[in-house]
N, C-alpha and C. Protein backbone atom coordinates (compact mmCIF):
# COMPACT_ATOMS: atom_id res chain seq x y z
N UNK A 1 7.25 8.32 -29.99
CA UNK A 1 6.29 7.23 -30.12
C UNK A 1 4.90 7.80 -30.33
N UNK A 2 4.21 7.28 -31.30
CA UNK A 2 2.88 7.96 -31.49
C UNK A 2 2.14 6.55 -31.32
N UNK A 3 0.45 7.02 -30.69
CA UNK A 3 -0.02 5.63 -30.33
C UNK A 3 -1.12 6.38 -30.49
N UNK A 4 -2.33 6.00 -30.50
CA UNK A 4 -3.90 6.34 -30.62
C UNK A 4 -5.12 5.34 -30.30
N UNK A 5 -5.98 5.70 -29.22
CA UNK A 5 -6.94 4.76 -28.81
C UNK A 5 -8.39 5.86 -28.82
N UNK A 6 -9.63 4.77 -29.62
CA UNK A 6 -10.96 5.60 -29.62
C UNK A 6 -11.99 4.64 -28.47
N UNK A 7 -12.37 5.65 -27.90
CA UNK A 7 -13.74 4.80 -27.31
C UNK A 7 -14.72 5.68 -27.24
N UNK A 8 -15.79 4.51 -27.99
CA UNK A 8 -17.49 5.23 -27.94
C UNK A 8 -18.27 4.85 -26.68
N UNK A 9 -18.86 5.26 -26.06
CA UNK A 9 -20.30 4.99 -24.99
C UNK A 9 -21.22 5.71 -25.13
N UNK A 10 -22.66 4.59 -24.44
CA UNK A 10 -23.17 5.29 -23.86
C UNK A 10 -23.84 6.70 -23.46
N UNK A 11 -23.87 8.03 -23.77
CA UNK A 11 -24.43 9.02 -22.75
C UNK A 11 -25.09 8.91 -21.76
N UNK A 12 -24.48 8.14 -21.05
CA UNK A 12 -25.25 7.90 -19.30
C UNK A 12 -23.85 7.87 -18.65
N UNK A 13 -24.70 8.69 -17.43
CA UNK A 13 -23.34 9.32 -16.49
C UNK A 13 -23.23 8.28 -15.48
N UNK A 14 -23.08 7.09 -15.78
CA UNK A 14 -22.43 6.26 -14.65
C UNK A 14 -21.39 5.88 -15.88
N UNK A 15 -20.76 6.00 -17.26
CA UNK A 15 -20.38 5.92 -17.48
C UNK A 15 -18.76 6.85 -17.63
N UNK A 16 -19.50 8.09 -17.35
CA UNK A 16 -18.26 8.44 -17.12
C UNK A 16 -16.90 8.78 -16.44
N UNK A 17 -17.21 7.49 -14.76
CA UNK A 17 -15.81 7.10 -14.46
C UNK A 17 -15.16 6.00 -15.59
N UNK A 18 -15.82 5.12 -16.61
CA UNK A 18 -15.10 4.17 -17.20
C UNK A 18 -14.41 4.82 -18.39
N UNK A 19 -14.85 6.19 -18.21
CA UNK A 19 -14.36 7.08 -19.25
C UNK A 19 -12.93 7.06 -19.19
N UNK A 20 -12.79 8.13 -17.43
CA UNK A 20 -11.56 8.62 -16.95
C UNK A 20 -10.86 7.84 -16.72
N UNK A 21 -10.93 6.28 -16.05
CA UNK A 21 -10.03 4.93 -15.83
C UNK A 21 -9.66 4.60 -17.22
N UNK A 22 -10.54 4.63 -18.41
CA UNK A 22 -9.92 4.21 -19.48
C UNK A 22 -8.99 5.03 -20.17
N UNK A 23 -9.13 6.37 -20.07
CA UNK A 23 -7.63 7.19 -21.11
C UNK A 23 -6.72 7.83 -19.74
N UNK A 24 -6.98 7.46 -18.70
CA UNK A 24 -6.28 7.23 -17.67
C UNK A 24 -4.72 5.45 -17.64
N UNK A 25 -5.79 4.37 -18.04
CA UNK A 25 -4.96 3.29 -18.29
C UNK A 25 -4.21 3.52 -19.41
N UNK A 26 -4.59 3.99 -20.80
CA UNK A 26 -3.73 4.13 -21.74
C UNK A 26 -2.92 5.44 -21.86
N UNK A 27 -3.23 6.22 -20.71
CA UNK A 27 -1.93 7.24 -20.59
C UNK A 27 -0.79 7.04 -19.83
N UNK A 28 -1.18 5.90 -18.98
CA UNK A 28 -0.13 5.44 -17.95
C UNK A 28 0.94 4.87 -19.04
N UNK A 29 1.23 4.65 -20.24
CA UNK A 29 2.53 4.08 -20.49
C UNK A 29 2.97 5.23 -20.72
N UNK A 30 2.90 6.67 -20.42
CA UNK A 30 4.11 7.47 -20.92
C UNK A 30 4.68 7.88 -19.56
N UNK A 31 4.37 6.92 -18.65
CA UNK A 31 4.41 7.44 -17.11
C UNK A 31 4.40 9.09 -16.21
N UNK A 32 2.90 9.02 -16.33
CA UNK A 32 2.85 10.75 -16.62
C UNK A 32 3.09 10.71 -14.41
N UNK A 33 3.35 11.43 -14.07
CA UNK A 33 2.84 12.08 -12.69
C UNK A 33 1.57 11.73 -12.01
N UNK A 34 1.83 11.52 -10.55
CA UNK A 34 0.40 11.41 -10.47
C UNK A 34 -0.34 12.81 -10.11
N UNK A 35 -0.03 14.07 -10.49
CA UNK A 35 -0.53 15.16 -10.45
C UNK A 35 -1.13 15.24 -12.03
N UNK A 36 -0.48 14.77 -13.14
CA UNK A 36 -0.59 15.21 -14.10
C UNK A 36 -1.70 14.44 -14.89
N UNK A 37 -1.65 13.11 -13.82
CA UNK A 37 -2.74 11.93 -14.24
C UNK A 37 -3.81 12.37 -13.39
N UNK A 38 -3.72 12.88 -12.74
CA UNK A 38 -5.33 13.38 -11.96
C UNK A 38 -5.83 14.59 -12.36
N UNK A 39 -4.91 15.45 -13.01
CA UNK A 39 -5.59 16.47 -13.95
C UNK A 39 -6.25 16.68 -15.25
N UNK A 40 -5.91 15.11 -15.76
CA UNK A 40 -6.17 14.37 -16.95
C UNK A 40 -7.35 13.84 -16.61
N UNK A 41 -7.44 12.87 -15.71
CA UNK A 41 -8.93 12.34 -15.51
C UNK A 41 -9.71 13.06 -15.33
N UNK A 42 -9.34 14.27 -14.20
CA UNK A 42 -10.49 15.49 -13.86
C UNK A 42 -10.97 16.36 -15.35
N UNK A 43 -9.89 16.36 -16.13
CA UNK A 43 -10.50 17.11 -17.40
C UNK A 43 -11.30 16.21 -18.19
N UNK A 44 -11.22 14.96 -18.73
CA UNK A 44 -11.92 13.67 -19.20
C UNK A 44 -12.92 13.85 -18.51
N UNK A 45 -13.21 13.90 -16.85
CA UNK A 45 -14.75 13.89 -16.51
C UNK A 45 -15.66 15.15 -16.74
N UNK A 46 -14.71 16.15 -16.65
CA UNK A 46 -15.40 17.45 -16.76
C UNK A 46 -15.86 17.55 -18.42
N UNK A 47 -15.11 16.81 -19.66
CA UNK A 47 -15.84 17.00 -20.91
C UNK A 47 -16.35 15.96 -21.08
N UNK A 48 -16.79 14.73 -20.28
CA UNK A 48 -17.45 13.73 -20.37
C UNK A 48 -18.78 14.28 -20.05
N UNK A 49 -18.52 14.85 -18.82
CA UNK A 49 -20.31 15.30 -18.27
C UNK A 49 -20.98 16.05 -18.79
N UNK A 50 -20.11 16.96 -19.01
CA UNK A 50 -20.53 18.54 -20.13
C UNK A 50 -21.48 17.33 -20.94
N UNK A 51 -20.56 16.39 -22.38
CA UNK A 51 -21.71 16.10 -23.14
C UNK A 51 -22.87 15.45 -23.16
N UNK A 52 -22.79 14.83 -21.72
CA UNK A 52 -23.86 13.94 -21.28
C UNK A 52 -25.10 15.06 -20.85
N UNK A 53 -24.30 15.65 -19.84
CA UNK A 53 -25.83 16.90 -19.22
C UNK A 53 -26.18 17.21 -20.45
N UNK A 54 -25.30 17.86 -21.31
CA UNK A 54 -25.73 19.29 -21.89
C UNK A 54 -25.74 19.14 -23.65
N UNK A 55 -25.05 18.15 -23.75
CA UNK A 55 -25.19 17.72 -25.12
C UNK A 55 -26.30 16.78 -25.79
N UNK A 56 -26.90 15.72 -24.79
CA UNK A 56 -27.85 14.65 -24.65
C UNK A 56 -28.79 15.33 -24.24
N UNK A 57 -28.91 15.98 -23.59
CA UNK A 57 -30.57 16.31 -22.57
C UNK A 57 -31.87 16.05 -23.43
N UNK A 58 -32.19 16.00 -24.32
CA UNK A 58 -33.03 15.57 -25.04
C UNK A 58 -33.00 14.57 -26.23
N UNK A 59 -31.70 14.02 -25.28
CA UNK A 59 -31.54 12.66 -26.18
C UNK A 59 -30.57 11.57 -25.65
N UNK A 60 -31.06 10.76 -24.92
CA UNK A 60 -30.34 10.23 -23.90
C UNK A 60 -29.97 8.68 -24.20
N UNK A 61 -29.74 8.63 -25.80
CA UNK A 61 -29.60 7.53 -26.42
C UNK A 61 -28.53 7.88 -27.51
N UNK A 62 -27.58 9.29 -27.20
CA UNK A 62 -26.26 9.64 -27.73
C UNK A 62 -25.38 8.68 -27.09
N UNK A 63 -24.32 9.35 -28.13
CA UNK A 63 -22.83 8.40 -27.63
C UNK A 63 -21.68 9.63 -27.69
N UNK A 64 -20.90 9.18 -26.60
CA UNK A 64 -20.02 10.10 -26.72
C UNK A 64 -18.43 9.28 -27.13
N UNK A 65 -17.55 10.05 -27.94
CA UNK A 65 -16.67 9.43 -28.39
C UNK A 65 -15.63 10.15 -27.92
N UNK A 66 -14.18 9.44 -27.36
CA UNK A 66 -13.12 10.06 -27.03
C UNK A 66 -12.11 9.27 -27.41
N UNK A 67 -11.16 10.06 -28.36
CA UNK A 67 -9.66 9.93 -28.61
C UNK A 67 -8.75 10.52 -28.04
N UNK A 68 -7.91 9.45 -27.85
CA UNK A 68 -6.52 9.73 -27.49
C UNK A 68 -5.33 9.97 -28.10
N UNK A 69 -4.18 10.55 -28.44
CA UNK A 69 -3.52 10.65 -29.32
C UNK A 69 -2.06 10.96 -28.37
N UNK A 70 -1.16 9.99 -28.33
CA UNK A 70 0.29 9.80 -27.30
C UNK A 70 0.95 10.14 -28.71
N UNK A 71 1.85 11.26 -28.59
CA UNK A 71 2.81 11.65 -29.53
C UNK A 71 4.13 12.03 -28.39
N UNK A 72 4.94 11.35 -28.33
CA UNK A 72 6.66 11.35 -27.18
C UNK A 72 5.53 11.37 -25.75
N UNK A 73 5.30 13.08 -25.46
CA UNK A 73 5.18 12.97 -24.13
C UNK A 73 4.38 14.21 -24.27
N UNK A 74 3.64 14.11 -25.16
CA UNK A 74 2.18 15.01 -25.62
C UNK A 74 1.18 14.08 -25.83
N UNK A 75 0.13 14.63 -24.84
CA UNK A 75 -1.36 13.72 -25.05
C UNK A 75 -2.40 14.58 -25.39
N UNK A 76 -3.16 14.21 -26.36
CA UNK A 76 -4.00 15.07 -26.36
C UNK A 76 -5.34 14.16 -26.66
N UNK A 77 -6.51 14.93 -26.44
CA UNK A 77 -7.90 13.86 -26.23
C UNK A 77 -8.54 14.70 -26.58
N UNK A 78 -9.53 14.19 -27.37
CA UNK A 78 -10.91 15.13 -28.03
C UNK A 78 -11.76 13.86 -27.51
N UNK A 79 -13.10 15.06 -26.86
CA UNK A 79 -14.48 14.05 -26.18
C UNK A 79 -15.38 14.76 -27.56
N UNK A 80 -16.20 14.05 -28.34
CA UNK A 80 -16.80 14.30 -28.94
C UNK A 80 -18.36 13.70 -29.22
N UNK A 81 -19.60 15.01 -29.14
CA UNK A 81 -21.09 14.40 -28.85
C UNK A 81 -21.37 14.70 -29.79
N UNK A 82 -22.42 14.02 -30.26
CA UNK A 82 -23.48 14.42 -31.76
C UNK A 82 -24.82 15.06 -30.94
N UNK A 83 -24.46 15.78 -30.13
CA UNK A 83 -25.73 16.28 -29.35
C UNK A 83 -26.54 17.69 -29.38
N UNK A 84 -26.96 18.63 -28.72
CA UNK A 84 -27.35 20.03 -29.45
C UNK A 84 -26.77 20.47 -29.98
N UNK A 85 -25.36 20.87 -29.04
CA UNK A 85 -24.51 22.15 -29.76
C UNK A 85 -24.47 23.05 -28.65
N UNK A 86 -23.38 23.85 -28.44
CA UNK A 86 -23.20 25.12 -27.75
C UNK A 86 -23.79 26.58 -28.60
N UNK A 87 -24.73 26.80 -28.19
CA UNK A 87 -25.04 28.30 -28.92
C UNK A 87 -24.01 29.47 -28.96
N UNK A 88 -23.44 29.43 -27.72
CA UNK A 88 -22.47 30.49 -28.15
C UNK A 88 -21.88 29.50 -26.79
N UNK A 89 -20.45 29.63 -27.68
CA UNK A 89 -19.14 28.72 -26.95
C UNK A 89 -18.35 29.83 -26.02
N UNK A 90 -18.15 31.17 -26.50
CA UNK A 90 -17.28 32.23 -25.39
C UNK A 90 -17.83 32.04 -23.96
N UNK A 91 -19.53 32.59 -24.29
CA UNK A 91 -20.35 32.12 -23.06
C UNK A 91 -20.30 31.27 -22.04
N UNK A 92 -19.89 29.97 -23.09
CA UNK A 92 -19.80 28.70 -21.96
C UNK A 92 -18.75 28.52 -21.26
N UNK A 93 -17.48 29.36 -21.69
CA UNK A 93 -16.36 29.06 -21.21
C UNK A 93 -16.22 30.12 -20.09
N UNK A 94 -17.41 31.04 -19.91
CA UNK A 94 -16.72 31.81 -18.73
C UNK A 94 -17.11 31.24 -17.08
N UNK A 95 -16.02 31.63 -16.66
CA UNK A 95 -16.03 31.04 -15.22
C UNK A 95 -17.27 31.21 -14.63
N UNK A 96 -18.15 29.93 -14.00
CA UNK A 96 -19.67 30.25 -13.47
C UNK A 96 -20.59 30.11 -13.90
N UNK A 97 -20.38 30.50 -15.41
CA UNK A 97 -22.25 30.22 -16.73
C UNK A 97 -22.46 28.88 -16.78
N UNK A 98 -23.45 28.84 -16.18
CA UNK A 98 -23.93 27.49 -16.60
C UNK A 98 -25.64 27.83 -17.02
N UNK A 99 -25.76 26.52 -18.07
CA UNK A 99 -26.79 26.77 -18.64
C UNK A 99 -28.04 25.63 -17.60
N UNK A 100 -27.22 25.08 -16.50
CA UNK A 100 -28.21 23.85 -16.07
C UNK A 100 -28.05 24.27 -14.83
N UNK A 101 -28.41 25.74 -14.26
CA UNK A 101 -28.56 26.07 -12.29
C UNK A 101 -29.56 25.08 -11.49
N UNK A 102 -30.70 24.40 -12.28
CA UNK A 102 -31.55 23.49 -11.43
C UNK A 102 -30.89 22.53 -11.08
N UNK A 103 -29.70 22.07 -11.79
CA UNK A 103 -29.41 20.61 -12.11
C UNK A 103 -27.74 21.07 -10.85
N UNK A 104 -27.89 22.19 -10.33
CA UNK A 104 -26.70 22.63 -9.18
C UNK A 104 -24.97 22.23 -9.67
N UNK A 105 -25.35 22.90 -11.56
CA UNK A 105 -23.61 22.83 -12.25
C UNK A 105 -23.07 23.93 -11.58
N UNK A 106 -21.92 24.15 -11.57
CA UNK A 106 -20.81 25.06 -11.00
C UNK A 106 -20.55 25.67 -12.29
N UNK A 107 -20.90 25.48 -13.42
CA UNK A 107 -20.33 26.75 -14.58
C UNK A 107 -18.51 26.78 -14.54
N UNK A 108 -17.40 25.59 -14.21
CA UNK A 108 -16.54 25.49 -14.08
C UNK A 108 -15.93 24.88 -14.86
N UNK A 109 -16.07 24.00 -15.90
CA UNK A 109 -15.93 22.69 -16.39
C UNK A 109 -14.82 23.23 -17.31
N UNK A 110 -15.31 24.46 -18.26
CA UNK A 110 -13.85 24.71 -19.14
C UNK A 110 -12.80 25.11 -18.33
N UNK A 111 -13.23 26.06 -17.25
CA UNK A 111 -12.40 26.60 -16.69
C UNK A 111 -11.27 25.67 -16.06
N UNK A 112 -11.69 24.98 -15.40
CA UNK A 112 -11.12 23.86 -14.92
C UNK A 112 -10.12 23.11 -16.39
N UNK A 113 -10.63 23.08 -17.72
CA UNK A 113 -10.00 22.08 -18.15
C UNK A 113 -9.17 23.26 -19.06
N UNK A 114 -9.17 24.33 -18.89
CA UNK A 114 -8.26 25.31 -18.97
C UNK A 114 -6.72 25.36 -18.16
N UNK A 115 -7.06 25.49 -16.78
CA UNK A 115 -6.18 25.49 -15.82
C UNK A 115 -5.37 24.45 -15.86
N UNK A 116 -5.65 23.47 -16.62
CA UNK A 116 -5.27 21.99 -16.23
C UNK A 116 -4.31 21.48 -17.34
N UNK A 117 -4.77 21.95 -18.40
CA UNK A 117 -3.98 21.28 -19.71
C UNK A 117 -3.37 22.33 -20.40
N UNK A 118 -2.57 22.55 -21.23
CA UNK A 118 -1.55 23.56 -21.94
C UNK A 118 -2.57 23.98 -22.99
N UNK A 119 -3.48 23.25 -23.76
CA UNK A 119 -4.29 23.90 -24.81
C UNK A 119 -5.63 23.60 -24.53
N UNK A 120 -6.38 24.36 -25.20
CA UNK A 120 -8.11 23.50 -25.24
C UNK A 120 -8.82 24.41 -26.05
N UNK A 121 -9.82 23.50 -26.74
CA UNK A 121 -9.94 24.42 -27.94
C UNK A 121 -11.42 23.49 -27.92
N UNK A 122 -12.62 24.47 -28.31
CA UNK A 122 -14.26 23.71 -28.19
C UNK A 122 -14.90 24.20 -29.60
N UNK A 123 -14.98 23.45 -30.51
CA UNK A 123 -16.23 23.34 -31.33
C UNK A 123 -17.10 23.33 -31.37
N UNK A 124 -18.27 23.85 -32.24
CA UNK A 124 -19.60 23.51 -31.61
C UNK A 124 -20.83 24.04 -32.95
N UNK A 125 -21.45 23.09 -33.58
CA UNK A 125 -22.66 23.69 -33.97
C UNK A 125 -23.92 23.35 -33.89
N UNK A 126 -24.68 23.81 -33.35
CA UNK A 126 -26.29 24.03 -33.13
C UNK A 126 -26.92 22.55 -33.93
N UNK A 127 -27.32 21.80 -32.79
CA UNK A 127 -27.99 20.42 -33.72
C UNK A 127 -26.89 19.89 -33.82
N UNK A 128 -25.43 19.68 -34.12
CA UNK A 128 -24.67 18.39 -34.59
C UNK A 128 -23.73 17.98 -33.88
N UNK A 129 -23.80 18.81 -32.28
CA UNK A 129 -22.88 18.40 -31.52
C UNK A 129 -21.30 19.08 -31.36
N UNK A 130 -20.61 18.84 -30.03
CA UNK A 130 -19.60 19.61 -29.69
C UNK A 130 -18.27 18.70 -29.61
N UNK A 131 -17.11 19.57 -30.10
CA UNK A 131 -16.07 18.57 -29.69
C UNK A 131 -15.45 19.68 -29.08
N UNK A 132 -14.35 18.95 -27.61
CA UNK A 132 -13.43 19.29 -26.93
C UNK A 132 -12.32 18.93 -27.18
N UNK A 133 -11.42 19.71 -27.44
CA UNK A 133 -9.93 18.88 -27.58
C UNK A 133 -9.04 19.75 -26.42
N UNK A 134 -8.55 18.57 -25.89
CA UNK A 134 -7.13 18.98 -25.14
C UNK A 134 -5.74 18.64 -25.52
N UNK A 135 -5.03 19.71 -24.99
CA UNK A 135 -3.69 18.85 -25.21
C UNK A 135 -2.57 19.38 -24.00
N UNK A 136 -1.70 18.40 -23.18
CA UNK A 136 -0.76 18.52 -22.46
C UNK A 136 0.76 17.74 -22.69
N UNK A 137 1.37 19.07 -22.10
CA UNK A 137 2.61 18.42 -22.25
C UNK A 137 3.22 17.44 -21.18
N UNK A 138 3.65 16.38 -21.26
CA UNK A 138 3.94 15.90 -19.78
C UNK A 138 5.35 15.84 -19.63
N UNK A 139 5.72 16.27 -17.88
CA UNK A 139 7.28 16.46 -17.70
C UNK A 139 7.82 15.72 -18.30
N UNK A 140 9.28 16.37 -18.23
CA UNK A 140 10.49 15.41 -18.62
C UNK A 140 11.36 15.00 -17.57
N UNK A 141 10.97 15.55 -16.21
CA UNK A 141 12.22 15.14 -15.13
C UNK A 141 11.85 13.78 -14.35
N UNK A 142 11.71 13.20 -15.36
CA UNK A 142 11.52 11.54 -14.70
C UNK A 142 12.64 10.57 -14.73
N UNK A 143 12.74 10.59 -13.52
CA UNK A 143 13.92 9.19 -13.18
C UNK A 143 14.10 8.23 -14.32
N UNK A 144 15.24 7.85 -15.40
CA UNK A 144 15.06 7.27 -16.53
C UNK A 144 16.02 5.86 -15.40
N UNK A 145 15.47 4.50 -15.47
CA UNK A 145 16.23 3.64 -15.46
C UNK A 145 16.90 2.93 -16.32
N UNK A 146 18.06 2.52 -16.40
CA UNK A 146 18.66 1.90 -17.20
C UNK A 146 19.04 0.57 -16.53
């Protein structure tokens, strides 16, 4: 079954629990785990905030866009900002760098959405904004009723 849902908001961070509840609700029909659904939302917030802090900061009238893409029992989600850009993306992904220490980030956010999902892969150019894509596989040992 392949299915696909987009939603734009906002760049304001009270938006991004309606982020994680929303590709949270439309992942619930492949009846993922609730380990696998809380590693999903935690990665959704962690590339939600990324583009809000760090993609917006001097422009706090961006939007951030996230797709979903349900293929059997593969999900995958790209959060995507039209915001600075990552200057150098290796950088950002190492455990700890953060470019915002006033603002008390943990420098964790890929790392985290590393650990969490089977792929992840970050785009990025200077001025036009960053995309994140994830992708996970979700079990197969689910109780099938008939």
């Amino acid at each position: 079954m392949k299915n696909e849902m987009e939603i734009q908001f906002s760049a304001l961070s009270q938006n991004e629990s309606f982020a994680r509840v929303s590709v949270a609700a439309f992942i619930a029909q492949l009846d993922p785990t609730m380990d696998e659904l809380t590693e999903i939302k935690t990665v959704v917030s962690e590339a939600v905030t990324n583009a809000i802090i760090h993609g917006y900061e001097e422009n706090p009238a961006g939007t951030v866009t996230i797709t979903v893409h349900l293929d059997d029992d593969v999900v995958g989600i790209s959060v995507r900002d039209e915001g600075g850009g990552i200057d150098d993306v290796d950088q950002a992904k190492e455990p700890l760098y953060t470019s915002k220490p006033d603002l008390e980030r943990s420098g964790m956010g890929f790392t985290i959405m590393e650990n969490f999902m089977d792929e992840m892969s970050v785009t990025s150019v200077a001025g036009r904004g960053t995309t994140v894509y994830v992708k996970k596989q979700l079990s197969k040992n689910k109780v099938v009723n008939h």
